[in-house]
N, C-alpha and C. Protein backbone atom coordinates (compact mmCIF):
# COMPACT_ATOMS: atom_id res chain seq x y z
N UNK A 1 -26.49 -17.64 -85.73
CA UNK A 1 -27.36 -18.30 -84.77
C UNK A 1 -28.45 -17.32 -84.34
N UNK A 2 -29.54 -17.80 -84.25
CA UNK A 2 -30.92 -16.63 -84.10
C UNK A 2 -30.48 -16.42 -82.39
N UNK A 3 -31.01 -15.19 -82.26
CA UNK A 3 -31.11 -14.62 -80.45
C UNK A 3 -31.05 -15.54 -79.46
N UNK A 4 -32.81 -15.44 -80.17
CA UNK A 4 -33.64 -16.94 -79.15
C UNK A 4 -32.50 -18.31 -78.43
N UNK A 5 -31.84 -18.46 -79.30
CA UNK A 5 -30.76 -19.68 -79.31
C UNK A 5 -29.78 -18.94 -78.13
N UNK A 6 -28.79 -17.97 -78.58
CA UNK A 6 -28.20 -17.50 -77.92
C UNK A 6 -28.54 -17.06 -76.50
N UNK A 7 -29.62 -16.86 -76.67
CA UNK A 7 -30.66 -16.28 -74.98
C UNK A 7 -30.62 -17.64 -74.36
N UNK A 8 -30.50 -18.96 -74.87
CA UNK A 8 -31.22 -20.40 -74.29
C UNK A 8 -29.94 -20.84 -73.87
N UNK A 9 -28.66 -20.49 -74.40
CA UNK A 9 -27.10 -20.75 -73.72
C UNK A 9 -26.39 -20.28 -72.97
N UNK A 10 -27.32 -18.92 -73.19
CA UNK A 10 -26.56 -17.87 -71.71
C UNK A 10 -27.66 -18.19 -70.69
N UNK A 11 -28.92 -18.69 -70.83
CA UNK A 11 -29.80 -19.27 -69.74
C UNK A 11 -28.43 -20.49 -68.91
N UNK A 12 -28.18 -21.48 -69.85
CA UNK A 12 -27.60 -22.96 -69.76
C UNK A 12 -26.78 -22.45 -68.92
N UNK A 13 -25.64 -21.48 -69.39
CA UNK A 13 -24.40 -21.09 -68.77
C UNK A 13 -24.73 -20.62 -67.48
N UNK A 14 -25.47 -19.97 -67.15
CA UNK A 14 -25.73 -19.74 -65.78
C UNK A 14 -26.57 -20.49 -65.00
N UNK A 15 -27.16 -21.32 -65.48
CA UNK A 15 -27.73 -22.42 -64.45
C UNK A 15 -26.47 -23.44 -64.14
N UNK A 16 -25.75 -23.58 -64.95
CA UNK A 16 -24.62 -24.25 -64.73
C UNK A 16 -23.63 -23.59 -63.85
N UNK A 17 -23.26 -22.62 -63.79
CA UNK A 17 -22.53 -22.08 -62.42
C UNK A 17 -23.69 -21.74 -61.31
N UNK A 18 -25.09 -21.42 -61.01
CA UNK A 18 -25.62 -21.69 -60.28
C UNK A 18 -25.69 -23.04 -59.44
N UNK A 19 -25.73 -24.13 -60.35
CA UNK A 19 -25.73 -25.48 -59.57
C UNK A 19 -24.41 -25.30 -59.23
N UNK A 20 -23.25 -25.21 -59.83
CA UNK A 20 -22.05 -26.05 -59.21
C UNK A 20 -21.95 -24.58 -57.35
N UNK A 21 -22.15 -23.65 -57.72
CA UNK A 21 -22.35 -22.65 -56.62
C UNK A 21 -23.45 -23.28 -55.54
N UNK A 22 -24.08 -23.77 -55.81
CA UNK A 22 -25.35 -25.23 -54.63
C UNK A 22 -24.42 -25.95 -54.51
N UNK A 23 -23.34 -26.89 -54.98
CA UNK A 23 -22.68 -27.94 -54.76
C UNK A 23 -23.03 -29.07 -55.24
N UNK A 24 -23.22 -28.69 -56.56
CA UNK A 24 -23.46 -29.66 -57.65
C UNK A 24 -22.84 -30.10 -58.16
N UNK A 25 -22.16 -31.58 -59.12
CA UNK A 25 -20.93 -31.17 -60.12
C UNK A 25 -21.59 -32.07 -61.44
N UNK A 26 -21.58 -30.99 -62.17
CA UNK A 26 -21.89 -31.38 -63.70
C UNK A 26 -21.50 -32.77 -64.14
N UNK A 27 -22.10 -33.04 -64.80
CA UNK A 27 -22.02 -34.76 -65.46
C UNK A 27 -21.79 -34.24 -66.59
N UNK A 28 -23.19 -33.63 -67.71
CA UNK A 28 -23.12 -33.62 -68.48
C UNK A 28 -24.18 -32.42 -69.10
N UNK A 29 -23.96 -31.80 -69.82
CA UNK A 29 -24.63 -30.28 -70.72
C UNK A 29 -24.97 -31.21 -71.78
N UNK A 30 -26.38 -30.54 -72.08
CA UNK A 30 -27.20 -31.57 -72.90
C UNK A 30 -26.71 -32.82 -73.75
N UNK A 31 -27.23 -33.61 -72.71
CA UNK A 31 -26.89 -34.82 -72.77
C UNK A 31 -28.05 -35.38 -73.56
N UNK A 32 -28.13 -36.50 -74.67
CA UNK A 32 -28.99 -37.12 -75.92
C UNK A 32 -28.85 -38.30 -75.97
N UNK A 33 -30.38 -38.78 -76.21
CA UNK A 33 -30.56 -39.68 -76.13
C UNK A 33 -31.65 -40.26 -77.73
N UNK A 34 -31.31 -40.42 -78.24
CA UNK A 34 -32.55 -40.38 -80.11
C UNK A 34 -32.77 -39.13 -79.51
N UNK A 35 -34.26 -39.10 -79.65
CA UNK A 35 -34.53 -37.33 -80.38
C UNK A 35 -35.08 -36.80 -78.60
N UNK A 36 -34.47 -37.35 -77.36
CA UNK A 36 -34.46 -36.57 -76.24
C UNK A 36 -33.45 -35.85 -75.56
N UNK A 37 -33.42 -35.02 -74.58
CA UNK A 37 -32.45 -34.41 -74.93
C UNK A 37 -32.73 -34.00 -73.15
N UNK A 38 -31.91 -33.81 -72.30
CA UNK A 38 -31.50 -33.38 -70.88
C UNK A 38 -30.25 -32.32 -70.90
N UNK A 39 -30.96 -31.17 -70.76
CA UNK A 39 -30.17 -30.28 -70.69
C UNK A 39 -28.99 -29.95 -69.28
N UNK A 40 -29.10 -30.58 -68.67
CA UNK A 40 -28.35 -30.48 -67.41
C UNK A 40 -28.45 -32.22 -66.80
N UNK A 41 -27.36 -32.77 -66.58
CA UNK A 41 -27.17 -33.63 -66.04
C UNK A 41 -26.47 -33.20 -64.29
N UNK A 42 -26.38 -33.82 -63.43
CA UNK A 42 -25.64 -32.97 -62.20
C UNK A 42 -25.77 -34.02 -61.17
N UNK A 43 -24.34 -33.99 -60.05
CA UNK A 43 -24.61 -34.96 -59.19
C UNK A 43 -24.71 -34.51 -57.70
N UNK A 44 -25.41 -34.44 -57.13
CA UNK A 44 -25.63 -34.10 -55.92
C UNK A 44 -25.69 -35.31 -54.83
N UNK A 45 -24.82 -35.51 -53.99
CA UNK A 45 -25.20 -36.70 -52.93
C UNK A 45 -25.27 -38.01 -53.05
N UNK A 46 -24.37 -38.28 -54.26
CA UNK A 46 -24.56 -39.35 -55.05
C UNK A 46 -25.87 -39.75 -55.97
N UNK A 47 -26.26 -38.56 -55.94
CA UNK A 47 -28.24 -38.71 -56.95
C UNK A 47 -28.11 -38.08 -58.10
N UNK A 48 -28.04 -38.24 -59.18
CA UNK A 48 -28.07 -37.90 -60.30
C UNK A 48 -29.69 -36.79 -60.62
N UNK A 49 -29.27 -35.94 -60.70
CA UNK A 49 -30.75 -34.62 -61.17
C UNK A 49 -30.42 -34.71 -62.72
N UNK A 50 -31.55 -34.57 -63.17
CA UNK A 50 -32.45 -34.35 -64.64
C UNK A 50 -32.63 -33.36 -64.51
N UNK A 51 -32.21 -31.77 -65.23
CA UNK A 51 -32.22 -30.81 -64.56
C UNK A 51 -32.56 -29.86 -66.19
N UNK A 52 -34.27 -29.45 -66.20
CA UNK A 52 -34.43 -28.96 -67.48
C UNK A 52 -34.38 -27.20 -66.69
N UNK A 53 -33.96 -26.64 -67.69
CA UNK A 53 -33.42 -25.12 -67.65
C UNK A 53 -34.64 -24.26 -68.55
N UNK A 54 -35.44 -23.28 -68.41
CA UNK A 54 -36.30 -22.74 -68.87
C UNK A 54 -35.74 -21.28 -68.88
N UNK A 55 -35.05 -20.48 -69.84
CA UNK A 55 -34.74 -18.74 -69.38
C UNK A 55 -35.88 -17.89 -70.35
N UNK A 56 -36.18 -16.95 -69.66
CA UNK A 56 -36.81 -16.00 -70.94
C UNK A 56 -36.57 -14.42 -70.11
N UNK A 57 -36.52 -13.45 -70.67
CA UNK A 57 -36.28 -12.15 -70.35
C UNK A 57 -37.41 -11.26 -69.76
N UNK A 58 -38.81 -11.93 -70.12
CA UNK A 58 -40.04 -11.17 -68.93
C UNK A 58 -40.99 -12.62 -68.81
N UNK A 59 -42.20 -11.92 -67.94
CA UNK A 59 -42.92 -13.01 -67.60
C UNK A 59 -43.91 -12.53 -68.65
N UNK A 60 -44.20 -11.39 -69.67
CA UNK A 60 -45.04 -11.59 -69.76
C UNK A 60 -45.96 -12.40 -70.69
N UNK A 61 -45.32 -13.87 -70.94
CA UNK A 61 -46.21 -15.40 -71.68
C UNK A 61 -46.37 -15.76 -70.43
N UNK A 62 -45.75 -15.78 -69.02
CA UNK A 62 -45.67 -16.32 -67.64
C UNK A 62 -44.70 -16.72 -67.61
N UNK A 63 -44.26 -17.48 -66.40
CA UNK A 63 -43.10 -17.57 -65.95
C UNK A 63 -42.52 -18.82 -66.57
N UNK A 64 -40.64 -18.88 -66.90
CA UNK A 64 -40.55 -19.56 -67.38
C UNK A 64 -40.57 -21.36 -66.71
N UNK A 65 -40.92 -22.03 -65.53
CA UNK A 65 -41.18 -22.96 -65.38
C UNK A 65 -42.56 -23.66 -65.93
N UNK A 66 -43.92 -22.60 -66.02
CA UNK A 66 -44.85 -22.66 -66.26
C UNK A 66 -44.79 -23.70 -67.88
N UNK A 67 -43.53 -23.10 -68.68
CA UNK A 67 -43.62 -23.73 -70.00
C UNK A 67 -43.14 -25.08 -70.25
N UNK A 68 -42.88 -25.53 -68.65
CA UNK A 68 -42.59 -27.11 -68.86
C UNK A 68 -43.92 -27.73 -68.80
N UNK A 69 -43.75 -28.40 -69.78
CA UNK A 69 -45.13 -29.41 -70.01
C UNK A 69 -45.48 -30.77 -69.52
N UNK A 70 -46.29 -31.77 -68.93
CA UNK A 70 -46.59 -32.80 -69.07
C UNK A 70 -45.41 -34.03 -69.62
N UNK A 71 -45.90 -33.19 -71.05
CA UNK A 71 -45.03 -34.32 -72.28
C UNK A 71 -43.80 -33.84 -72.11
N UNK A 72 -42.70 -33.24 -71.65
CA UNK A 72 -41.99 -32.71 -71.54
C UNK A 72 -40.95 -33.28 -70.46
N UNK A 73 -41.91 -33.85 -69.50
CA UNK A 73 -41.44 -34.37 -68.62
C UNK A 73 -41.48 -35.60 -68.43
N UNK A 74 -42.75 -35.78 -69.50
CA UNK A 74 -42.42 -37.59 -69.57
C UNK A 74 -41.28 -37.54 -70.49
N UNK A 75 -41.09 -36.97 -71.82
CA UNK A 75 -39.73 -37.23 -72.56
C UNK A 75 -38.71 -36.92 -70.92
N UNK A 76 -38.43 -35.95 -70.37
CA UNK A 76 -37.29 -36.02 -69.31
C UNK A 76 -37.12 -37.64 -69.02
N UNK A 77 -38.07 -38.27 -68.49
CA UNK A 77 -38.20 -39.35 -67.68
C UNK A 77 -37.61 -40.69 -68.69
N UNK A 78 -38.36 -40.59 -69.84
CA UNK A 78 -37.80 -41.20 -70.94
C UNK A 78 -35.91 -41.32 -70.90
N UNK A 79 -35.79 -40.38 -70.91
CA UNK A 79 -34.34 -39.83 -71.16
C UNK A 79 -33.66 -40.55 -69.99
N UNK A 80 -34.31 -39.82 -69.06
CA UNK A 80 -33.28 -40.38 -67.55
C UNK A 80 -33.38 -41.96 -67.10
N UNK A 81 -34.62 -42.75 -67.87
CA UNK A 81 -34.47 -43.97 -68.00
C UNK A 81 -33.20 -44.59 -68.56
N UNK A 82 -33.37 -44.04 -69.84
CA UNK A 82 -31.85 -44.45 -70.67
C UNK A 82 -30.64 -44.03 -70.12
N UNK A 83 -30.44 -42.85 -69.60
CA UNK A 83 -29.21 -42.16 -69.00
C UNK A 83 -29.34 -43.61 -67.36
N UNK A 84 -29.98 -43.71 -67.10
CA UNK A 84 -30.06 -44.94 -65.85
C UNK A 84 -29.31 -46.04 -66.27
N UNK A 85 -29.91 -46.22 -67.16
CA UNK A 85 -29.79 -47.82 -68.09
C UNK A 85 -28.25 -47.84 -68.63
N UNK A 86 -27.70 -46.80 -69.00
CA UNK A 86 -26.40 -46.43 -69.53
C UNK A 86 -25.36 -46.31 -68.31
N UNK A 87 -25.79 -45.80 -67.42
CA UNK A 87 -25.09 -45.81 -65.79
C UNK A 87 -25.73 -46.57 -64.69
N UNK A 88 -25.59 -47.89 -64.78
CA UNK A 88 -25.85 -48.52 -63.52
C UNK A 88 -25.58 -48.41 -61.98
N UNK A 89 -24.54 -47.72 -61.69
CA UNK A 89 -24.01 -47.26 -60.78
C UNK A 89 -25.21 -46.52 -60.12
N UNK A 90 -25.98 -45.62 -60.54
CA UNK A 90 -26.94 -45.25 -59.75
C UNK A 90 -28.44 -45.75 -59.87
N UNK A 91 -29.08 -45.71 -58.69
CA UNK A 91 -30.33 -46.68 -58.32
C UNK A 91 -31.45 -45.41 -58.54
N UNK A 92 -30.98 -44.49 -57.88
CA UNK A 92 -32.43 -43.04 -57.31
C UNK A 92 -31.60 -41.86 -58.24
N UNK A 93 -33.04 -41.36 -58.78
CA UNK A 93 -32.55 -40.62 -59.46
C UNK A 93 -33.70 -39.24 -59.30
N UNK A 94 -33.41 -37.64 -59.52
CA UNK A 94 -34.46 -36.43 -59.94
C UNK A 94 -34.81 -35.77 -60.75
N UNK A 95 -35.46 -35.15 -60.76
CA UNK A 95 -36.54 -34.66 -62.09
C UNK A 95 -36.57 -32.90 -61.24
N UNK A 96 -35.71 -31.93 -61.65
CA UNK A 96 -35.46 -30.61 -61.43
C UNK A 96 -35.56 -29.36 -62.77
N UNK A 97 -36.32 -28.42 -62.35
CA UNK A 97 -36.49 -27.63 -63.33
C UNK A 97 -36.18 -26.20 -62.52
N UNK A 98 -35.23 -25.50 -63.33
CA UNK A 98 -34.58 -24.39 -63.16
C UNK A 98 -35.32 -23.32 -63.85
N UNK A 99 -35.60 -22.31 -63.43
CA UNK A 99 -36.32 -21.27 -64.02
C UNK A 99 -35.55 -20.03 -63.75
N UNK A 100 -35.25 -19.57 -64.82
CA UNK A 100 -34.31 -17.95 -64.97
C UNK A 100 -34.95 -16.55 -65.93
N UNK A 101 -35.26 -16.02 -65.04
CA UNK A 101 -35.80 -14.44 -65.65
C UNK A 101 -34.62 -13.49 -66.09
N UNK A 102 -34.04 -13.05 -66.94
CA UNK A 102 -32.75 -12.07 -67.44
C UNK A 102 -33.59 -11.01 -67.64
N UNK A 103 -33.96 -10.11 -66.80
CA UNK A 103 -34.54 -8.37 -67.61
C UNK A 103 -33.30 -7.74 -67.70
N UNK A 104 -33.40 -6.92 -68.66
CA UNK A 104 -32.31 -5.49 -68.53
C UNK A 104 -32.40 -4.81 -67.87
N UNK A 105 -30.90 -5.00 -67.19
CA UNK A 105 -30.78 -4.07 -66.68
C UNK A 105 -30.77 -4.78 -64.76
N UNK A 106 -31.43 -5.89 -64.77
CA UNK A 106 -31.48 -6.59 -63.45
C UNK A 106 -30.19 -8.02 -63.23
N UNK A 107 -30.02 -8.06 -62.12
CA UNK A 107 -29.01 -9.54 -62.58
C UNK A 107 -30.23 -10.74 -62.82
N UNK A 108 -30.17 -11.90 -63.19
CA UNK A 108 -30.97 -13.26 -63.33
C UNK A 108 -31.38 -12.85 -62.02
N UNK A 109 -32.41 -13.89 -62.25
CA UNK A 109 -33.77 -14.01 -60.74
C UNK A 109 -33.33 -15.47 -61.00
N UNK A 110 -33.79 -16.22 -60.33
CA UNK A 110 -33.35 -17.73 -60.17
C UNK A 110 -34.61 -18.62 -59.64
N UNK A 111 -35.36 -19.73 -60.03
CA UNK A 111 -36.60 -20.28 -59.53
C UNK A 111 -35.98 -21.66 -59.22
N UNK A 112 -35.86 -22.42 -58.40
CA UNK A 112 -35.14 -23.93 -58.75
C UNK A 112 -36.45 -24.47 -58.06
N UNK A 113 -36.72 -25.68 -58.97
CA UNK A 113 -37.92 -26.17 -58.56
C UNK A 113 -36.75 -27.98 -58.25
N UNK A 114 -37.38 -28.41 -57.11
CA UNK A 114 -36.98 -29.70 -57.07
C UNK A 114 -37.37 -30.89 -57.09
N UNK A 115 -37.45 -32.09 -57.45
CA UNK A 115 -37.91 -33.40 -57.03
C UNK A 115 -39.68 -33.32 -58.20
N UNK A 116 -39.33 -32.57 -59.26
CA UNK A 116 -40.68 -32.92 -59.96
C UNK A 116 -41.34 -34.26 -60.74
N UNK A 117 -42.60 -33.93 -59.90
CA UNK A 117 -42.87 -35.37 -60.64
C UNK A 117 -44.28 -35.30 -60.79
N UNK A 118 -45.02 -36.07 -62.21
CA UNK A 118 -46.19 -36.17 -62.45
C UNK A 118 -47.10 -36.78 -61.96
């Protein structure tokens, strides 16, 4: 498995004990839908978060929330339509992007962005 990959699961893995440490409880780790894909499902308060995870080891391309895109978030929205449509049970739903810096030698830095929307 290339780095890059491995760097993007030890990102996952620790946003995932970060949320459940907020008082989150996991639904579902990338969860698919055809060719979309929600990397963090999570339930908070009875509200279901869409919860995309961004890690990289410096800023210097910029920070990793910066690399969520537009289209990125309409596919999210896409996704969490269907993940809606598949679970009726919930009405309101969020659009959350997690941002994690790993340098050597530092523990994770942590960015949680909430309630995004275009």
């Amino acid at each position: 498995m290339a780095t890059h990959i491995d760097f993007g699961k030890l990102g996952e893995k620790l946003a995932v004990d970060f949320l459940i440490d907020k008082g989150y409880t996991i639904l579902h780790h990338n969860w698919r839908h055809s060719y979309y894909e929600i990397d963090i499902v999570a339930l908070k308060d009875e509200v279901p978060h869409f919860i995309e995870v961004k890690t990289r080891s410096s800023n210097e391309f910029g920070e990793p929330e910066e690399s969520v895109s537009k289209k990125k978030i309409r596919f999210l929205l896409q996704a969490a339509d269907e993940f809606l449509f598949k679970n009726p049970q919930y009405t309101n739903f969020q659009i959350d992007i997690l941002s994690i810096t790993i340098r050597n030698q530092e523990g994770p830095q942590y960015f949680f962005i909430e309630d995004v929307y275009l």
